[in-house]
C-alpha atoms as a PDB file:
ATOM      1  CA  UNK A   1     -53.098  53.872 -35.522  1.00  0.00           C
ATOM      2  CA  UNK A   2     -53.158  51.751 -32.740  1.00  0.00           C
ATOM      3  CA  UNK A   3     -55.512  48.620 -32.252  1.00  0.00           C
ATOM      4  CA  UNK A   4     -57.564  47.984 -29.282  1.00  0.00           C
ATOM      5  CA  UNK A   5     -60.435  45.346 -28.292  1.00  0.00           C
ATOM      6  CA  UNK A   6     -62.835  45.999 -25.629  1.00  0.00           C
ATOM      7  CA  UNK A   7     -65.986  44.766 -24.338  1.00  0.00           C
ATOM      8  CA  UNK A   8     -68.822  46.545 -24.582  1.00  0.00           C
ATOM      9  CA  UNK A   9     -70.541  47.372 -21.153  1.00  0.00           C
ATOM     10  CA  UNK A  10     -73.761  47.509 -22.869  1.00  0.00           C
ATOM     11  CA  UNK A  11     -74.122  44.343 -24.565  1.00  0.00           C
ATOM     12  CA  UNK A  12     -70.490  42.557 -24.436  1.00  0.00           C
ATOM     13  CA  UNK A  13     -69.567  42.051 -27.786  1.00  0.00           C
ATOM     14  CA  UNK A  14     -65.988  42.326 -28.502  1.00  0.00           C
ATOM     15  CA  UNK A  15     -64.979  45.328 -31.049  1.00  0.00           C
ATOM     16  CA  UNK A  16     -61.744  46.940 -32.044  1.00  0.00           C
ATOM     17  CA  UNK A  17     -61.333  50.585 -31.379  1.00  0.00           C
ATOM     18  CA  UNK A  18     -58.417  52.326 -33.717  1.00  0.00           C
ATOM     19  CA  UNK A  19     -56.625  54.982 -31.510  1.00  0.00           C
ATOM     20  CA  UNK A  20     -54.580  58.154 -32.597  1.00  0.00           C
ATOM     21  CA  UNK A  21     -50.739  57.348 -30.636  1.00  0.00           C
ATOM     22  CA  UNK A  22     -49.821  61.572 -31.142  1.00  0.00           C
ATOM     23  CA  UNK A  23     -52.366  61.922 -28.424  1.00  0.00           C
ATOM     24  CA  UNK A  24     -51.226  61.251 -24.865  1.00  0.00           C
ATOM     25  CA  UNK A  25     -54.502  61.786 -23.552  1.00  0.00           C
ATOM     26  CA  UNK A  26     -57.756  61.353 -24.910  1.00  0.00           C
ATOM     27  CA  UNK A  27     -61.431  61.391 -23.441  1.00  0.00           C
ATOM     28  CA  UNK A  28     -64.420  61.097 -25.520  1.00  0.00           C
ATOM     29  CA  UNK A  29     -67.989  59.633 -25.745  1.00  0.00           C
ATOM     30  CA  UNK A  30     -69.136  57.576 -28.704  1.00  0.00           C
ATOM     31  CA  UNK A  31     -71.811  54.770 -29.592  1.00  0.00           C
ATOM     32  CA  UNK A  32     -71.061  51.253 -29.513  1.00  0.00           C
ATOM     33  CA  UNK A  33     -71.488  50.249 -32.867  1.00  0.00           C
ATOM     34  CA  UNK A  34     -73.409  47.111 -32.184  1.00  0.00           C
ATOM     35  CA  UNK A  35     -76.060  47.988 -29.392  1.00  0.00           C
ATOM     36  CA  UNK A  36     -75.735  52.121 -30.333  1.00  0.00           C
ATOM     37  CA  UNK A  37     -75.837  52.929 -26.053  1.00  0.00           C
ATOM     38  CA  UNK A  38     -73.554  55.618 -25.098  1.00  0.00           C
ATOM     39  CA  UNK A  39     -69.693  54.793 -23.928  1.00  0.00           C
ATOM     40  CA  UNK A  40     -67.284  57.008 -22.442  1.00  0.00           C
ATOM     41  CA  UNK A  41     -63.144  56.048 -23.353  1.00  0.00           C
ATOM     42  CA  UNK A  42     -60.948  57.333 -21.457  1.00  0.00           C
ATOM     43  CA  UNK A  43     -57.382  56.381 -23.118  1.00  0.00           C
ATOM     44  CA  UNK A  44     -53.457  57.318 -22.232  1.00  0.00           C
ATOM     45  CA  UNK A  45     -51.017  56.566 -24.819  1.00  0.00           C
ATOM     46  CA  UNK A  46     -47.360  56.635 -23.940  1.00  0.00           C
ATOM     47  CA  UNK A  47     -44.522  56.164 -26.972  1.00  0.00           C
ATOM     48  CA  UNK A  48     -46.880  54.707 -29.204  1.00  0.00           C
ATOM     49  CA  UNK A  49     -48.061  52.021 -26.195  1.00  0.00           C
ATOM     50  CA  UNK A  50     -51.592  52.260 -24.989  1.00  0.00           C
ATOM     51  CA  UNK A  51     -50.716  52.917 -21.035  1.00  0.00           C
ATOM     52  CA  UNK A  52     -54.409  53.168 -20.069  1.00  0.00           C
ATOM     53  CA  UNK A  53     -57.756  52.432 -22.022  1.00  0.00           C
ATOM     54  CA  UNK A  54     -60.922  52.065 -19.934  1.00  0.00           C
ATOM     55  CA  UNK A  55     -64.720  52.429 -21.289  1.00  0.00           C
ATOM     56  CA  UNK A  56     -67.166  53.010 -19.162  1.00  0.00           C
ATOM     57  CA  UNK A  57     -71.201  53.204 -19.169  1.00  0.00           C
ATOM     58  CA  UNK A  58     -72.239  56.794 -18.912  1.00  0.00           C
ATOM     59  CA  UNK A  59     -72.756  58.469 -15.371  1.00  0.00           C
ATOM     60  CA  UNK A  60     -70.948  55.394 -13.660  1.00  0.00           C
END
């Protein structure tokens, strides 16, 4: 597993998100696990190296 921090666009607390490197590319919606509002990730992982990793607010 891979370990990322982000900022919440919700509330902007700093968390760590553990990602899967034998998926290349990986969309998915989850809660933030501080403020519970809805996030979409959007993640590309390239030779174990996270290329990409964006989180968005839904519908933005």
């Amino acid at each position: 597993m891979i370990e990322q921090y982000f900022d919440c666009p919700h509330c902007w607390q700093n968390q760590l998100k553990l990602i899967d490197p034998s998926i290349n590319s990986q969309m998915f919606i989850e809660d933030c696990e501080v403020c519970c509002n809805p996030l979409e990730f959007n993640i590309f992982v390239s030779q174990n190296v996270v290329e990409s990793f964006t989180v968005d607010i839904i519908g933005q």
